[in-house]
Protein backbone atom coordinates (compact mmCIF):
# COMPACT_ATOMS: atom_id res chain seq x y z
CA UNK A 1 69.74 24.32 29.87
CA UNK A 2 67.68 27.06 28.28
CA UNK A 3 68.66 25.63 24.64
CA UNK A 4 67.07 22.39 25.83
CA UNK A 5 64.13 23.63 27.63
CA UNK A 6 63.77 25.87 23.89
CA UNK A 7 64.48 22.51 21.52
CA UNK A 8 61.69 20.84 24.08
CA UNK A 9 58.99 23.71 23.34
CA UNK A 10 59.22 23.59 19.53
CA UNK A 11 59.37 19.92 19.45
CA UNK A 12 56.25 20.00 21.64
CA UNK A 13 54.80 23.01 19.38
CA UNK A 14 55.13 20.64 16.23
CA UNK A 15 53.90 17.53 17.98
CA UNK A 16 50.39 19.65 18.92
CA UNK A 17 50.24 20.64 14.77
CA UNK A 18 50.53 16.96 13.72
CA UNK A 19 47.85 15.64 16.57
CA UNK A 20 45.39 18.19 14.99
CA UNK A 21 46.13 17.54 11.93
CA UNK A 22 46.42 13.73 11.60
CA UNK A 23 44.54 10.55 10.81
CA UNK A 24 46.12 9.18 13.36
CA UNK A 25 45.38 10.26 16.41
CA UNK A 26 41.94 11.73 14.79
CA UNK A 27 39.12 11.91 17.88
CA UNK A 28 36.88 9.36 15.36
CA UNK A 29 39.73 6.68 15.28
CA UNK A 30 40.55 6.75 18.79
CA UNK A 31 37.02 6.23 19.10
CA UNK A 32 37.31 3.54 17.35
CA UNK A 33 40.22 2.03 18.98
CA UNK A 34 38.59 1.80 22.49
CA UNK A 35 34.74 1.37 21.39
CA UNK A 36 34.93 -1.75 18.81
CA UNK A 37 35.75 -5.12 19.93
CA UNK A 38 36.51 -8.12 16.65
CA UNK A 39 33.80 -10.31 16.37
CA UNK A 40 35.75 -14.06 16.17
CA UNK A 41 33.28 -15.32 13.50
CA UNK A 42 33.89 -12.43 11.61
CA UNK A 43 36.57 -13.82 9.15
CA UNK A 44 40.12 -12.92 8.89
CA UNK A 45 39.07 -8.74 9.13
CA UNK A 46 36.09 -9.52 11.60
CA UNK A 47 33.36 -7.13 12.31
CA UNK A 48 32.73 -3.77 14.44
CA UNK A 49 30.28 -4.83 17.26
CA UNK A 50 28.62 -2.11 19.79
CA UNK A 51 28.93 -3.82 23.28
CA UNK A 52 24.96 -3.09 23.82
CA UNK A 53 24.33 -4.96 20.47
CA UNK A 54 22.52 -7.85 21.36
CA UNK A 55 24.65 -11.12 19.95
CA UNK A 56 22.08 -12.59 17.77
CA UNK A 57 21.61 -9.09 15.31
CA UNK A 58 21.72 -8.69 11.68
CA UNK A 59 24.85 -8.04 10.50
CA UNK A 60 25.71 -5.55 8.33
CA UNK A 61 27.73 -5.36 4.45
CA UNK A 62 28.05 -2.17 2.63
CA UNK A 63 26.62 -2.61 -1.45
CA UNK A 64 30.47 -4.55 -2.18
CA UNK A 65 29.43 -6.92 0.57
CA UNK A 66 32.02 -5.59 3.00
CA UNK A 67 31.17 -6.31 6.74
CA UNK A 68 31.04 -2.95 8.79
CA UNK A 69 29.15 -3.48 11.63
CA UNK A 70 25.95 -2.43 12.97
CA UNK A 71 23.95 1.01 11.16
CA UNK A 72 23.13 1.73 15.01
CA UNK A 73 22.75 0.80 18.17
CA UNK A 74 21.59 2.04 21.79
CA UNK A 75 24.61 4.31 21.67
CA UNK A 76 25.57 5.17 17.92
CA UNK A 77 26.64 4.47 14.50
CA UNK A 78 30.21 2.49 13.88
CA UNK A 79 31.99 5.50 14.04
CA UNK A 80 33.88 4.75 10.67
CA UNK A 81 30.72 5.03 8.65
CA UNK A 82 28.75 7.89 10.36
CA UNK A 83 29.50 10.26 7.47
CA UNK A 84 29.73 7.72 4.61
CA UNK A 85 26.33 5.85 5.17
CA UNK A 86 23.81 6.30 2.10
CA UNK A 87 22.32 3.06 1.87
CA UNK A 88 23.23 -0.52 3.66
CA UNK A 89 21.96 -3.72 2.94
CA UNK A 90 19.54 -5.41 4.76
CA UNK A 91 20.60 -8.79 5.95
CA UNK A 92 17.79 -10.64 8.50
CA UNK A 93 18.03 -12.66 11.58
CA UNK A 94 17.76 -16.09 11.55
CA UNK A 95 13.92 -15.92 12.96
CA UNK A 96 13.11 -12.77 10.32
CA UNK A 97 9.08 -12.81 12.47
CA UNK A 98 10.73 -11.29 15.45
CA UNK A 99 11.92 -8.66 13.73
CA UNK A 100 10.59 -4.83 13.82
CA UNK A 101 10.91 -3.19 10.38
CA UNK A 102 9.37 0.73 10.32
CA UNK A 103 10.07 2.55 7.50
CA UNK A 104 9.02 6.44 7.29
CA UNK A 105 9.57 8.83 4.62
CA UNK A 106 11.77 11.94 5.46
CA UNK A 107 12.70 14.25 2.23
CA UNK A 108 12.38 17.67 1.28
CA UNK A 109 13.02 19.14 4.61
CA UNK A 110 14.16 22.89 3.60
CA UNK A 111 10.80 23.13 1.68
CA UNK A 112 8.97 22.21 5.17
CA UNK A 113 9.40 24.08 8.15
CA UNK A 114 7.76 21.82 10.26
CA UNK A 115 9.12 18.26 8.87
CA UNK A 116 12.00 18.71 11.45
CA UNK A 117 9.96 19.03 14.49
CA UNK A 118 7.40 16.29 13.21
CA UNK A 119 9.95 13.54 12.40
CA UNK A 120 11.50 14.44 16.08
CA UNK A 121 7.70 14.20 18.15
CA UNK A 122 7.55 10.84 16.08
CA UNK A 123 10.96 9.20 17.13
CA UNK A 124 10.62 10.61 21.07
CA UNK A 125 7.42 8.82 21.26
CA UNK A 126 8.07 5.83 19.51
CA UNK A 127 11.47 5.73 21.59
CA UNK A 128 9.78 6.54 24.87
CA UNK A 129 7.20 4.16 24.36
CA UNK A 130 8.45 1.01 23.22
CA UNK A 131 9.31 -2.40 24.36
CA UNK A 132 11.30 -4.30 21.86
CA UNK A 133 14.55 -3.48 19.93
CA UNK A 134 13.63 -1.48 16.34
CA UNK A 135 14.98 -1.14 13.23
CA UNK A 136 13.82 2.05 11.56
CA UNK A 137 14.10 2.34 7.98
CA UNK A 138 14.05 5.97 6.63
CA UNK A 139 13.81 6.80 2.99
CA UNK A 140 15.31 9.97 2.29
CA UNK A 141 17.48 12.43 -0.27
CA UNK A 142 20.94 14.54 0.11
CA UNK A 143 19.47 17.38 1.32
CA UNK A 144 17.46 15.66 4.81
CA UNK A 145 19.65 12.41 5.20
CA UNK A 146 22.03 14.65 7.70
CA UNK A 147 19.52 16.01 10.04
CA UNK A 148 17.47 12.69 9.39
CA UNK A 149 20.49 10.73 10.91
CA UNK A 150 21.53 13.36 13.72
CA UNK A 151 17.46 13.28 15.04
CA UNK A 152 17.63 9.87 15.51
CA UNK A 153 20.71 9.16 16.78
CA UNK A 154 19.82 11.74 19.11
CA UNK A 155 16.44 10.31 20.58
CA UNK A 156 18.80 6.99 20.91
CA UNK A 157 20.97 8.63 23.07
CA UNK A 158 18.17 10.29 25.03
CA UNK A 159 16.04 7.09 25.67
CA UNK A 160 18.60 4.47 25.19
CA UNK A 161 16.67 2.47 23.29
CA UNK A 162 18.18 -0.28 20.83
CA UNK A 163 17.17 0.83 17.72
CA UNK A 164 18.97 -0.07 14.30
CA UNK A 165 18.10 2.35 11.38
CA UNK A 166 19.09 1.97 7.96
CA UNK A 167 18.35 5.46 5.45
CA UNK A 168 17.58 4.73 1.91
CA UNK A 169 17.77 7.07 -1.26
CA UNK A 170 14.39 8.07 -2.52
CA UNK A 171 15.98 8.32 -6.07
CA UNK A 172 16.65 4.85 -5.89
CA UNK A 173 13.10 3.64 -4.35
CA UNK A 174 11.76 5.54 -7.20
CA UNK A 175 13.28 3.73 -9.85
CA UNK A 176 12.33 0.34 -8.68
CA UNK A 177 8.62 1.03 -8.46
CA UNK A 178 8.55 3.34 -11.71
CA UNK A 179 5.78 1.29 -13.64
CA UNK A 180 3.67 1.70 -10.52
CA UNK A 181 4.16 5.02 -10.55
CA UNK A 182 3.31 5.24 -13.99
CA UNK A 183 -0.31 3.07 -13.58
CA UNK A 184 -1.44 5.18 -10.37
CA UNK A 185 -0.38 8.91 -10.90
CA UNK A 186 -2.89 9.69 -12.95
CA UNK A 187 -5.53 8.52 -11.12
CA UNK A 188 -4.69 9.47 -8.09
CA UNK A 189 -2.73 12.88 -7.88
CA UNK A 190 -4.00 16.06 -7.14
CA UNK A 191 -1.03 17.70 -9.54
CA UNK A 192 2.08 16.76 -10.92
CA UNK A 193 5.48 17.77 -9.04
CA UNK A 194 8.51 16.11 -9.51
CA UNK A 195 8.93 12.50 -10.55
CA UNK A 196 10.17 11.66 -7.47
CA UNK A 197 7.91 14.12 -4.99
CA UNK A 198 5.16 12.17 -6.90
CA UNK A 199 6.59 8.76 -5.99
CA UNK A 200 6.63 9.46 -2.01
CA UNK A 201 2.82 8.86 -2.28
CA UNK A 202 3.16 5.47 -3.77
CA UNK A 203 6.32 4.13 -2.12
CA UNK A 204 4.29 1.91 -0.06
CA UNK A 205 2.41 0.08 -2.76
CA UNK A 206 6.04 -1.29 -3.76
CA UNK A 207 7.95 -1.71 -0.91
CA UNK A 208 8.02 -5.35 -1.33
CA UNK A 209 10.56 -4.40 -4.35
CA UNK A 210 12.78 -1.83 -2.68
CA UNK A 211 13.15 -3.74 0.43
CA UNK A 212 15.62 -7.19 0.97
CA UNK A 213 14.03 -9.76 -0.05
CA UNK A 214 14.10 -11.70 3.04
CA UNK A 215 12.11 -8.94 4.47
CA UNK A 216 8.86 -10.81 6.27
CA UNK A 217 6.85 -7.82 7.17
CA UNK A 218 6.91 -3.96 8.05
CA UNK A 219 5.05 -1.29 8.95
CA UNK A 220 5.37 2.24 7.01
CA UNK A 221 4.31 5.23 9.00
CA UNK A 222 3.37 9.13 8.16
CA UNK A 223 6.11 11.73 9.91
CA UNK A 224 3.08 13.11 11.45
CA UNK A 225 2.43 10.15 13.64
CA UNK A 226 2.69 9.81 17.44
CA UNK A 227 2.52 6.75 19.69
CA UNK A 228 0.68 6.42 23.37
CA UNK A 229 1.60 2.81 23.26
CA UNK A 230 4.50 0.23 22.25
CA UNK A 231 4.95 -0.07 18.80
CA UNK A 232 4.80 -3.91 19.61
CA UNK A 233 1.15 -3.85 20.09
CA UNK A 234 1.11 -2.83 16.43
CA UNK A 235 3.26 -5.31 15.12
CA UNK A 236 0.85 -8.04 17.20
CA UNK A 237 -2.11 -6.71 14.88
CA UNK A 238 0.06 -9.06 12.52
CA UNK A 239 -1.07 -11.86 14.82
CA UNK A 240 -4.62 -11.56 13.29
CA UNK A 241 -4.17 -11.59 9.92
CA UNK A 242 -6.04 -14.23 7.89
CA UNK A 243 -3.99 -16.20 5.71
CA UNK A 244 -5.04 -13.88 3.13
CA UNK A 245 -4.67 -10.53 4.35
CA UNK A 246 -1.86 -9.05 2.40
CA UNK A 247 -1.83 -5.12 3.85
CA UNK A 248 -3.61 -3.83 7.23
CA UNK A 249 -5.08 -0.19 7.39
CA UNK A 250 -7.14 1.86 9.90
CA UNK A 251 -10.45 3.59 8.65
CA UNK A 252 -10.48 7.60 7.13
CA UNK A 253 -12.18 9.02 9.39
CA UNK A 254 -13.40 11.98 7.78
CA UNK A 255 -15.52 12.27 4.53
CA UNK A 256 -13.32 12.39 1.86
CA UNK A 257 -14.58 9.31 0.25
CA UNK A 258 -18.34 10.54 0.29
CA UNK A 259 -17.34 13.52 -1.69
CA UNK A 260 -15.04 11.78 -3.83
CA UNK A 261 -17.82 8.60 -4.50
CA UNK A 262 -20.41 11.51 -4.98
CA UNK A 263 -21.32 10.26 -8.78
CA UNK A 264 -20.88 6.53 -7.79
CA UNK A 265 -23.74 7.09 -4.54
CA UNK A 266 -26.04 8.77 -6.39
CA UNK A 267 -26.55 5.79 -8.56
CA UNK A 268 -25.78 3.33 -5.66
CA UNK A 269 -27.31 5.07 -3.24
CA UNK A 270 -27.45 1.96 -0.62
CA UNK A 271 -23.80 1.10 -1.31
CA UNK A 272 -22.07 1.01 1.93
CA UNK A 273 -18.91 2.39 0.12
CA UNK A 274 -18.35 5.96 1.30
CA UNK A 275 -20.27 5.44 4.64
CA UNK A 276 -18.94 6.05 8.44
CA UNK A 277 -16.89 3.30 10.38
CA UNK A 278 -19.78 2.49 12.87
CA UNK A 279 -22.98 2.52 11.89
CA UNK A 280 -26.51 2.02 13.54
CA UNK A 281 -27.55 -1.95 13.51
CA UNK A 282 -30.60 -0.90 12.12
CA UNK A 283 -29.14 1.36 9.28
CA UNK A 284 -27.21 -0.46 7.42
CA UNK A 285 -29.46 -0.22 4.55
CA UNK A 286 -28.58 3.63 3.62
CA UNK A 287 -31.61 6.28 2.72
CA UNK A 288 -32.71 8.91 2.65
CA UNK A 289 -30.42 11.46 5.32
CA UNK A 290 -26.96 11.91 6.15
CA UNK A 291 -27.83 13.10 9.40
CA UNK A 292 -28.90 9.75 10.38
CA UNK A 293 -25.46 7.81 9.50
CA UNK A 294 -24.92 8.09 13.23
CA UNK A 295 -26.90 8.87 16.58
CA UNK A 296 -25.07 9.09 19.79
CA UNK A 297 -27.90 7.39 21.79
CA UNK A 298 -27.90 4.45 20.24
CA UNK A 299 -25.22 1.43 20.14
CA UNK A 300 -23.20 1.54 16.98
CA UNK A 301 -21.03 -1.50 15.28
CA UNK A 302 -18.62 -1.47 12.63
CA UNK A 303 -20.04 -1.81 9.74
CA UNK A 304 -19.74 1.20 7.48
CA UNK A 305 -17.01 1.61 4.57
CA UNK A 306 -15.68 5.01 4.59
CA UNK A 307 -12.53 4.08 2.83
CA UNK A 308 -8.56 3.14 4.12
CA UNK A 309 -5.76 5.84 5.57
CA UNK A 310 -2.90 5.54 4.44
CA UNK A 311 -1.04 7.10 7.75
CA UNK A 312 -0.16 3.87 8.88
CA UNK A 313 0.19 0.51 7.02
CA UNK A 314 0.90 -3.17 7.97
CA UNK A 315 2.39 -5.18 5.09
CA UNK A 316 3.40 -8.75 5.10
CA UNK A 317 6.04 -8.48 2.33
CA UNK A 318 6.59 -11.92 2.25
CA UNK A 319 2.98 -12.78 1.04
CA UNK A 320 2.83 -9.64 -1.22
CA UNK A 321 5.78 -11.00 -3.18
CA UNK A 322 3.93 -14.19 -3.80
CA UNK A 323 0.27 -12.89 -4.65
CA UNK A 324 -0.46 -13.53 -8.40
CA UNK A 325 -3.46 -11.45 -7.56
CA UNK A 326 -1.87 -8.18 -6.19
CA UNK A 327 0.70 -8.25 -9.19
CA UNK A 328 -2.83 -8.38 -11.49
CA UNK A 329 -4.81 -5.44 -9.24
CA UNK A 330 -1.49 -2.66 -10.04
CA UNK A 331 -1.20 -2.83 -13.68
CA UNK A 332 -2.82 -0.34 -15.30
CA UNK A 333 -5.73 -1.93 -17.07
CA UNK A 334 -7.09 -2.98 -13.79
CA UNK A 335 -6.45 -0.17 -11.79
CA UNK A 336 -8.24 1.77 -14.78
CA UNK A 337 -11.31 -0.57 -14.20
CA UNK A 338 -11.85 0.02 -10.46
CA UNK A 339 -11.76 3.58 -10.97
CA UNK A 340 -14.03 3.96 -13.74
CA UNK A 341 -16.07 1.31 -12.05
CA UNK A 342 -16.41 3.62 -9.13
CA UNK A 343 -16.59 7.21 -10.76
CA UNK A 344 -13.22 7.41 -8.87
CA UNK A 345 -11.20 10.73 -9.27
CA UNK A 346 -8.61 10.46 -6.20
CA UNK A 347 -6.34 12.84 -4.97
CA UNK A 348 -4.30 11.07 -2.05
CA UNK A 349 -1.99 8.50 -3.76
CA UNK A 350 -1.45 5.04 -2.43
CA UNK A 351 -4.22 5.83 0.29
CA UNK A 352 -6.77 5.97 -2.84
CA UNK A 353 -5.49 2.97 -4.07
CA UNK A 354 -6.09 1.14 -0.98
CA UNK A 355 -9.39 2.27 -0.82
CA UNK A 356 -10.75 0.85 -3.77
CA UNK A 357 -8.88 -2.46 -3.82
CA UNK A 358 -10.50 -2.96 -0.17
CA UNK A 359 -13.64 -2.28 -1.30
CA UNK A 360 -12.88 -4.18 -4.53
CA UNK A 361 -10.96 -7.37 -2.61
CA UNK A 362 -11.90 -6.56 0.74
CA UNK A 363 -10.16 -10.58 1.51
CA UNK A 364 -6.99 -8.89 0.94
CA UNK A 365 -6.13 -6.33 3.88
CA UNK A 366 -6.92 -6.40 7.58
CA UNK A 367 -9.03 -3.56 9.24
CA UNK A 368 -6.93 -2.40 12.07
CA UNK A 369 -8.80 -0.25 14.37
CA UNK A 370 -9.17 2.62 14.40
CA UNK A 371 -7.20 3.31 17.87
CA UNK A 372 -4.32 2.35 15.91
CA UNK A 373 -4.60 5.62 13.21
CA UNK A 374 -6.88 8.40 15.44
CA UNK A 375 -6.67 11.22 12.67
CA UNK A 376 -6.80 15.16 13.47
CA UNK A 377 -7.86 16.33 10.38
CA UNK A 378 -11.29 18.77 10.89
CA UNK A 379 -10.83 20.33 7.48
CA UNK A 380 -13.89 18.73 6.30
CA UNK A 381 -16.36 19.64 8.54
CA UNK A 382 -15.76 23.65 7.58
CA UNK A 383 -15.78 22.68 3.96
CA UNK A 384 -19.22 21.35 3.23
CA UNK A 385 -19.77 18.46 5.34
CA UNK A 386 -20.63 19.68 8.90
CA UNK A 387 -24.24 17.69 9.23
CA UNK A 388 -22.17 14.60 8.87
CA UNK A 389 -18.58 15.22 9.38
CA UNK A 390 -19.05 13.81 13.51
CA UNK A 391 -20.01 10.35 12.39
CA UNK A 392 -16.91 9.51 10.33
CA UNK A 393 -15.26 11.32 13.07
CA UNK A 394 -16.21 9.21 16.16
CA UNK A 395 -13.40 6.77 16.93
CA UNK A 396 -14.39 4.42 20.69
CA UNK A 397 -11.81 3.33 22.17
CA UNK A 398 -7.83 4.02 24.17
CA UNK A 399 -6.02 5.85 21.62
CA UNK A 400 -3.04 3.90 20.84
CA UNK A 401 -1.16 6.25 17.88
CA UNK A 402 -2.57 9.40 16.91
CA UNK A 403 -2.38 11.13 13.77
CA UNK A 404 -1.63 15.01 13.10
CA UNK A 405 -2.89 15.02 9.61
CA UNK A 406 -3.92 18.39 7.72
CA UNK A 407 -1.03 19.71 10.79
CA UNK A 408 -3.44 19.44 13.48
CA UNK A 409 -1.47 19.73 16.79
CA UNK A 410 -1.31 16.54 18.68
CA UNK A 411 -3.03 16.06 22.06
CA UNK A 412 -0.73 16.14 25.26
């Protein structure tokens, strides 16, 4: 009897070894086992479907083509992939306009201490905020896409939300907007970095490349962005677009553009290029003050042109794709015409290049209001432009996203 009970300990003993040890009875596979259900459409291997997916989502094909299943759901990635993904394909729905494409740029996040807790205030108010199902688009490198992936499955979890997400390599993204690259970085950098650092500012200017090409429209956002409103709301701006408008972008809001257009104002001095967002009726016809941009007493309208941000941009990818004229505006020739045109030395990458071409083609992007892209930033008004620095400032209306730009904290 005691040889038996013995003989049933050691058995037991090696039993425990191969459980920890094998593929098997791994916790990721069992996982599997009782989480994925087989899609019947899904051919003779089928397809890994989260039971909160909803039935009419994109599926999903690693670069060979291969159907795995969803990049994420309300509860979490196909658990066969979560330390494999690096970049899926997109493939749309069959109505591609009710989709919700937001793409943000996460890299470099051991060079920033305070990426991390940026990206996170983003996703919990996005997350807490919205009303429609997401797909977030991240463009990344090796050394973020871990903690990129583990903060948003995270805020999934915590909100259960349905959000898809998809991460892309930045390396890659580069490559496919290089000549781009090539025609703006000297015109608009502050200094050279890396070729790929340098890129991040551009990204957005050729998204319509990097992107599937049945990819209608997105929205790309700044890492320092938080919402006070459904992210639907944004995407209904879309709803106003002309049949024209290729891009939408919220006013600066600081004066940037003044100092930067100092040369060109001086010999346009009633150019409205440079100017605050709202100006007086009756001062539309610049002279001879600063001061008097703005007065708090009287009723102000829209009118002024103090250049585009850059924090948060609509972009019907569709129509970008297809415009003879945009492909024309980013070579380098005419890009080297606007800014010599202007007196133009920039220093804020794709946000410069927006700037002229509205001013330039003003028929091409929407202006989205302001409440849509309320910027922080006070460095100007302790660096030379205090007299004025309130009326490019002033923003009426409910703030719907606000932006923590030069690292200004957010208000509660």
């Amino acid at each position: 009897m005691n040889k038996i009970l013995l003989v049933l300990i050691i058995a037991s003993g090696f039993l425990l070894i191969i459980y920890a040890n094998s593929n098997i009875f791994n916790r990721r596979n069992i996982l599997m086992i009782f989480q994925q259900k087989v899609d019947p459409g899904g051919g003779g291997g089928g397809e890994l479907v989260h039971p909160e997916v909803p039935p009419d989502s994109s599926r999903w094909t690693d670069d060979n083509g291969a159907a795995f299943g969803k990049p994420a759901s309300a509860q979490f990635l196909s658990a066969a992939r979560i330390n494999e993904l690096k970049r899926v394909k997109y493939i749309p729905k069959e109505n591609n306009a009710t989709e919700y494409n937001i793409f943000i740029i996460y890299t470099k996040e051991s060079q920033n201490v305070i990426l991390k807790s940026k990206f996170e205030l983003f996703l919990k108010s996005l997350l807490k905020y919205t009303t429609i199902p997401m797909h977030l688009h991240v463009i990344t490198d090796e050394q973020s896409e871990t903690s990129a992936e583990e903060l948003i499955r995270e805020q999934i979890n915590h909100y259960r939300k349905v959000v898809f997400y998809t991460l892309y390599d930045v390396k890659d993204c580069a490559e496919k907007i290089s000549d781009i690259v090539k025609n703006m970085l000297p015109l608009f950098n502050y200094k050279t970095g890396s070729y790929y650092s340098d890129a991040l500012f551009l990204i957005s200017l050729g998204l319509h490349r990097i992107v599937d090409v049945n990819m209608k429209r997105a929205i790309i956002i700044d890492c320092d962005v938080v919402f006070r409103s459904s992210v639907k709301e944004l995407f209904d701006q879309f709803d106003h677009f002309s049949s024209e408008h290729l891009f939408g972008l919220a006013p600066e809001l600081t004066p940037v553009y003044l100092h930067i257009l100092f040369k060109y104002r001086a010999q346009n001095p009633h150019s409205l290029f440079g100017t605050p967002y709202y100006l007086n009726k009756t001062q539309l016809a610049i002279g001879s003050s600063l001061g008097g941009f703005f007065s708090r007493t009287t009723k102000k309208t829209k009118h002024g042109y103090p250049g585009l941000n850059s924090g948060v941009v609509m972009l019907r990818l569709d129509r970008i794709r297809q415009s003879r004229l945009y492909e024309e505006i980013i070579k380098a020739e005419s890009v080297k015409n606007m800014v010599e045109k202007y007196s133009f030395k920039g220093h804020l990458g794709d946000q410069d290049f927006y700037t002229l071409m509205g001013f330039e083609f003003p028929g091409l992007i929407y202006r989205l209001d302001c409440v849509w892209n309320r910027q922080l930033c006070t460095w100007w008004k302790e660096n030379g432009y205090g007299n004025v620095f309130d009326s490019y400032f002033h923003c009426e209306g409910t703030i719907k996203v606000y932006h923590g730009n030069c690292n200004t904290r957010i208000p509660e």
